[in-house]
Protein backbone atom coordinates (compact mmCIF):
# COMPACT_ATOMS: atom_id res chain seq x y z
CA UNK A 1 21.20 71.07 -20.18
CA UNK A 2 22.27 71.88 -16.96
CA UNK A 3 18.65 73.19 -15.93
CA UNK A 4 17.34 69.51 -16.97
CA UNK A 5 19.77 68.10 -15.12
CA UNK A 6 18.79 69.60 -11.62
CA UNK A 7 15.43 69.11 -12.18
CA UNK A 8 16.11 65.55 -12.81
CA UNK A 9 18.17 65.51 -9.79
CA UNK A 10 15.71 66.99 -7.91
CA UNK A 11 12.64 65.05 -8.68
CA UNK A 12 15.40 61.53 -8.23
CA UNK A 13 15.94 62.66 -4.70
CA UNK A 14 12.13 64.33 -4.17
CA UNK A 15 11.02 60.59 -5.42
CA UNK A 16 11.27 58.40 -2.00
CA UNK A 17 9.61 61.10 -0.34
CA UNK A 18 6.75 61.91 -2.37
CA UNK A 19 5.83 58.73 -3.34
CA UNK A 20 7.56 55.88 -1.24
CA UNK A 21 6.14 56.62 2.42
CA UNK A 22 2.64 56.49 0.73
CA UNK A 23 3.26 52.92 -1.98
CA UNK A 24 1.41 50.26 -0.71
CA UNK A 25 2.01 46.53 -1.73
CA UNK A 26 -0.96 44.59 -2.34
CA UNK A 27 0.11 40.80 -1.33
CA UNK A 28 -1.98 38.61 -3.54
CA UNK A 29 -4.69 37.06 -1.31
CA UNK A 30 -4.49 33.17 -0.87
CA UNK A 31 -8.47 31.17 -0.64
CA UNK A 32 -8.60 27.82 0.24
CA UNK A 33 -10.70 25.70 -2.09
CA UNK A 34 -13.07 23.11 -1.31
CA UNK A 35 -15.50 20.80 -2.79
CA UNK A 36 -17.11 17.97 -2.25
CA UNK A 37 -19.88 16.28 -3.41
CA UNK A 38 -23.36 14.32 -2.05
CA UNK A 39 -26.11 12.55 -2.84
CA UNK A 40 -28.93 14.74 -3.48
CA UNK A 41 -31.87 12.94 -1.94
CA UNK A 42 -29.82 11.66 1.56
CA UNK A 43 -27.24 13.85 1.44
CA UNK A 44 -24.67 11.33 2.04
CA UNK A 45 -20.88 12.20 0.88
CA UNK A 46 -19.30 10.63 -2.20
CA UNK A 47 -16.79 9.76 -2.71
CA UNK A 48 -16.18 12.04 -6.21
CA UNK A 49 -13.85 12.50 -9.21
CA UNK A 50 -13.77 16.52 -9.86
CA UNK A 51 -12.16 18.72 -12.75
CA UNK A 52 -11.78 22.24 -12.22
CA UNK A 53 -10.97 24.87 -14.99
CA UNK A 54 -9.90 28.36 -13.43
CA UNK A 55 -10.78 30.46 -16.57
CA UNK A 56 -8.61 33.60 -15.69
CA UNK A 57 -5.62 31.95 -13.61
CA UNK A 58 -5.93 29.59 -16.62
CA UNK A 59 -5.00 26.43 -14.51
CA UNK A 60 -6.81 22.98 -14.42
CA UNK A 61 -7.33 21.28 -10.79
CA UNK A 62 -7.96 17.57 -10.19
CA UNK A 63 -8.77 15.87 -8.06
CA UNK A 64 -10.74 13.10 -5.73
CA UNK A 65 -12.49 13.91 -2.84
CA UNK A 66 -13.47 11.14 -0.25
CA UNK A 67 -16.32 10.87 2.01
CA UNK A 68 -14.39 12.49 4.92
CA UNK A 69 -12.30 14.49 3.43
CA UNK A 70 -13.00 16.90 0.67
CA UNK A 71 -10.72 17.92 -2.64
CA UNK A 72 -9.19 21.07 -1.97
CA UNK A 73 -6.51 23.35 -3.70
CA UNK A 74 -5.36 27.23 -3.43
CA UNK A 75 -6.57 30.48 -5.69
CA UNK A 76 -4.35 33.92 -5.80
CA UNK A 77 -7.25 35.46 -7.46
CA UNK A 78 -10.45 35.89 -8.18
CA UNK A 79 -11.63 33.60 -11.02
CA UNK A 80 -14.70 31.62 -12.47
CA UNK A 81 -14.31 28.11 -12.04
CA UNK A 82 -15.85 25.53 -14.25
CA UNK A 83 -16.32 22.37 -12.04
CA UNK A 84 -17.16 19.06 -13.63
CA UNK A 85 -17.95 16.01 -10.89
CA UNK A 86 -18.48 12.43 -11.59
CA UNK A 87 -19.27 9.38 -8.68
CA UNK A 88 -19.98 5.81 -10.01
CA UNK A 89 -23.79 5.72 -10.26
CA UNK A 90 -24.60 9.19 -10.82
CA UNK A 91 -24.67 11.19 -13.46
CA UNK A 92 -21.85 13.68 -14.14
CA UNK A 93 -22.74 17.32 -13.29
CA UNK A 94 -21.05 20.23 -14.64
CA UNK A 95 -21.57 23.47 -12.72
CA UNK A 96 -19.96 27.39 -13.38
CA UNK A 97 -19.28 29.61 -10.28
CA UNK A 98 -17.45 32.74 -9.08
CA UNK A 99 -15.20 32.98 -6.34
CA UNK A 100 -13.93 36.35 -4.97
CA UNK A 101 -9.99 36.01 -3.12
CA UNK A 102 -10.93 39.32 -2.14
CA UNK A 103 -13.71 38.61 0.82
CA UNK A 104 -13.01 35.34 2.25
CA UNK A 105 -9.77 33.31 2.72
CA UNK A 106 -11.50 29.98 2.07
CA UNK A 107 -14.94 28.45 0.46
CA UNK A 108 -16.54 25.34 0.65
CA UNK A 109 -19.07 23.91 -1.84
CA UNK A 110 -20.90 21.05 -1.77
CA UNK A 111 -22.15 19.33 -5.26
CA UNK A 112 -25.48 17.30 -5.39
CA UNK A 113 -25.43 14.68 -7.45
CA UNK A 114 -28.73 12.56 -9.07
CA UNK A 115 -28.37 8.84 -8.72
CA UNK A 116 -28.14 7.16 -12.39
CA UNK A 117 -32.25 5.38 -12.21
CA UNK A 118 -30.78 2.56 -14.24
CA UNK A 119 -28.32 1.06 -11.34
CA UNK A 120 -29.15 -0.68 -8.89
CA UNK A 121 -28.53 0.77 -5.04
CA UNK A 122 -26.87 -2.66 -4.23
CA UNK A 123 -26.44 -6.02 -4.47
CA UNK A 124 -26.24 -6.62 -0.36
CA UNK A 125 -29.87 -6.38 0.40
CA UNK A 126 -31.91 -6.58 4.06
CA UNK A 127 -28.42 -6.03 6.07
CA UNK A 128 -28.39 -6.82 9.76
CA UNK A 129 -26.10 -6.24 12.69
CA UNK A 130 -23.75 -9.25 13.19
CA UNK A 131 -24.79 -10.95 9.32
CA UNK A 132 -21.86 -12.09 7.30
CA UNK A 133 -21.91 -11.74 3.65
CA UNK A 134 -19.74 -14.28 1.26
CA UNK A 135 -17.45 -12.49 -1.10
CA UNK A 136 -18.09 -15.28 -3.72
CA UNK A 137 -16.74 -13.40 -6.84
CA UNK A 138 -13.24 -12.23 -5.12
CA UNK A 139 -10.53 -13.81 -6.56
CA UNK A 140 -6.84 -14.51 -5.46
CA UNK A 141 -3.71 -16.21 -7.09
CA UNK A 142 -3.54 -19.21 -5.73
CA UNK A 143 -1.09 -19.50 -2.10
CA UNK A 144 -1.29 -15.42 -2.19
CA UNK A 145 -2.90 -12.35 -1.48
CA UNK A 146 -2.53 -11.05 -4.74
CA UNK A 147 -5.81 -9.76 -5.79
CA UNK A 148 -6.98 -10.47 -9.39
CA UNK A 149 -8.55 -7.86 -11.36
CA UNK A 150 -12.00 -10.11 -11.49
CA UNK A 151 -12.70 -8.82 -8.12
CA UNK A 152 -13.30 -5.56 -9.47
CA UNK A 153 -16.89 -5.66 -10.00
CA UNK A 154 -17.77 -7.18 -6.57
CA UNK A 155 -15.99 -5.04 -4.92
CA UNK A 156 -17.22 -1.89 -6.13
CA UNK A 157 -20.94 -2.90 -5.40
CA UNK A 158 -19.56 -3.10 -2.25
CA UNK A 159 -18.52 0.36 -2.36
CA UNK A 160 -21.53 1.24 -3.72
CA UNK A 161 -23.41 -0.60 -0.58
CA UNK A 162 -20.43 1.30 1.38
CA UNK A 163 -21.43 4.93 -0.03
CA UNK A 164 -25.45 4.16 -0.38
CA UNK A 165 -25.90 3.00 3.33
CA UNK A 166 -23.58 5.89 5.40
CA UNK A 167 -23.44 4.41 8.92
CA UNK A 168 -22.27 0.68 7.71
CA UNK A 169 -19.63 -0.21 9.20
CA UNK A 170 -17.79 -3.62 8.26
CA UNK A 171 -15.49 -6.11 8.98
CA UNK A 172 -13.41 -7.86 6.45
CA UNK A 173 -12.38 -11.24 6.90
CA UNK A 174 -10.16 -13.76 5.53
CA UNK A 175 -10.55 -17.21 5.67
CA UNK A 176 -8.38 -20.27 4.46
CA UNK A 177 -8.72 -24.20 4.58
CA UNK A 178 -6.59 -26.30 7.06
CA UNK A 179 -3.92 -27.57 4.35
CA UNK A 180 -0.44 -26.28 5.30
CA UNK A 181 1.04 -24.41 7.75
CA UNK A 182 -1.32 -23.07 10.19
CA UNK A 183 0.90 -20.03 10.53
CA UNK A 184 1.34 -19.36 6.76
CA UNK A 185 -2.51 -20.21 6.95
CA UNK A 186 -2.97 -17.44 9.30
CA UNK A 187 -1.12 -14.91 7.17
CA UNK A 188 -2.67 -15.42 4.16
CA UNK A 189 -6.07 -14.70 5.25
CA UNK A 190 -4.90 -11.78 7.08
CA UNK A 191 -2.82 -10.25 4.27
CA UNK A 192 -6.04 -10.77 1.70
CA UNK A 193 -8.73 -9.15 4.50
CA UNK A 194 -5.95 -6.21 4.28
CA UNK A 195 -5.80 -5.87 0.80
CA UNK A 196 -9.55 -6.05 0.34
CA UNK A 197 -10.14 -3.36 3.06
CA UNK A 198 -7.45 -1.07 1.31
CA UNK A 199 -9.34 -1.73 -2.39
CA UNK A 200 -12.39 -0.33 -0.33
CA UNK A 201 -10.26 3.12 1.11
CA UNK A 202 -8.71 3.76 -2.25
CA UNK A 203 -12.11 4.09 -3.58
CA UNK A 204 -13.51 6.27 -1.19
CA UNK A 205 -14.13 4.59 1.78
CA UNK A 206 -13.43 6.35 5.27
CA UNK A 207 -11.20 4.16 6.88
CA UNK A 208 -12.96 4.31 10.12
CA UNK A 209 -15.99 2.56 8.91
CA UNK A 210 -13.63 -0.22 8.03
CA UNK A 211 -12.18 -3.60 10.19
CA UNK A 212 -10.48 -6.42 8.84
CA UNK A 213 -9.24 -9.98 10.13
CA UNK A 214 -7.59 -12.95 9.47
CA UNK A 215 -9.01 -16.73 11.22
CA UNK A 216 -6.63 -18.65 9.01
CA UNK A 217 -8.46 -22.33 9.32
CA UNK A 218 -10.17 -21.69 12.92
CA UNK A 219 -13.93 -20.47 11.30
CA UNK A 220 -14.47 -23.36 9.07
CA UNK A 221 -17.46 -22.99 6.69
CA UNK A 222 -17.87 -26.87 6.24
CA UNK A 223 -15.97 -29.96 7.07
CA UNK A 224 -12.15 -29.73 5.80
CA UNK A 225 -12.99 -33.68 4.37
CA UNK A 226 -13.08 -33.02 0.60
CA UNK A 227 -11.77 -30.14 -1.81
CA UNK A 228 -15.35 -28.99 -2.49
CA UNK A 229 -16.42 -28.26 1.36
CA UNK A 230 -12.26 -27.03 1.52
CA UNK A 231 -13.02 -24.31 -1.66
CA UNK A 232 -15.93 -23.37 0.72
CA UNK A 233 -13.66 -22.94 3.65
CA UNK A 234 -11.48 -20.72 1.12
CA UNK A 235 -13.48 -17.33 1.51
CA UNK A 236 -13.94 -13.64 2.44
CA UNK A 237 -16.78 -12.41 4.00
CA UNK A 238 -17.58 -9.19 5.00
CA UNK A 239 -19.75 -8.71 8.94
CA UNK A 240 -22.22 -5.76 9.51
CA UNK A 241 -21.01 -4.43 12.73
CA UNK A 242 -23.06 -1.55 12.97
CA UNK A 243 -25.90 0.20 11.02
């Protein structure tokens, strides 16, 4: 008993020295993550709804990534991600990789997506520096910039015209008739040029390549004399400002 118990003793007190000068601690190595994804004939970003399945870490990602700014997240480890991506107008494409945390501290990949043959580039054809397009299928509540959900469609060909034709760059603006206060006018068709050009951003759109205004009742379309030419003067349009 007592021989056990020195050489117990003496291998607890050996211990630090024979093994703790020389233990190394492995921190777990932290890669940056990120994808994007582009159109595989012009290469133009877009704007793209990925899921991401890390098969060993067993975690799910998701995510949107814009056309200036990609989706990124963090891996501890090395793992085999299976990425799914999906843009409206292409088809979806579902990819497997490998990604080693042990040799880099971030990756970037870049998905190319095919362009759906059945859809249609866009509905904004021939576009020119300094043309104006009418917005005729945007819809508010009446007296407010409350958008209604029938604008949906329009707007996202828009997008689509948005993410098709990279260096666009447009101004929104709002436009009212001359009944009521000019100030209240003014407002309005300010607030709905906002809203419109923040629809556009939340699907993708780099803010940059986006203006908006508000003219109130100072850019009249027609003559404020009846309610048909004062519908027309109730309107956004969208400018080309650069190609």
């Amino acid at each position: 008993m007592r021989i056990y118990f020195i050489a117990a003793l003496v291998s607890f007190l050996l211990l630090p020295k024979l093994y703790g000068q020389n233990k190394v601690f492995v921190k777990a190595q932290k890669t940056l993550f990120t994808i994007s994804a582009v159109d595989e004939k012009t290469s133009a970003a877009l704007p793209t709804q990925f899921t991401i399945q890390a098969r060993q870490a067993n975690k799910k990602f998701v995510g949107k990534s814009l056309t200036d700014k990609p989706f990124s997240f963090i891996l501890t480890r090395t793992d085999t991600l299976n990425v799914i991506a999906s843009a409206p107008g292409y088809y979806e494409a579902e990819e497997l990789m490998v990604v080693s945390c042990d040799t880099c501290t971030d990756y970037g990949y870049v998905v190319r997506l095919e362009k759906e043959t059945s859809i249609l580039d866009s509905v904004f054809q021939n576009l020119q520096v300094n043309q104006a397009f009418q917005l005729d299928n945007v819809y508010f509540d009446q007296s407010s910039y409350v958008l209604r959900s029938e604008s949906y469609p329009q707007l996202d060909k828009l997008v689509k015209t948005l993410v098709t034709t990279p260096k666009l760059v447009i101004e929104i603006d709002g436009h009212t008739d001359n009944v009521g206060d000019r100030r209240l006018n003014q407002a309005l068709s300010e607030n709905r040029a906002k809203i419109i050009t923040n629809y556009l951003i939340t699907n993708g759109i780099a803010e940059k390549r986006l203006h908006h205004n508000g003219y109130g009742d100072t850019k009249p379309a027609a003559p404020n004399n009846s309610e048909a030419n004062k519908r027309k003067n109730r309107r956004v349009e969208f400018v080309v400002l650069a190609l």
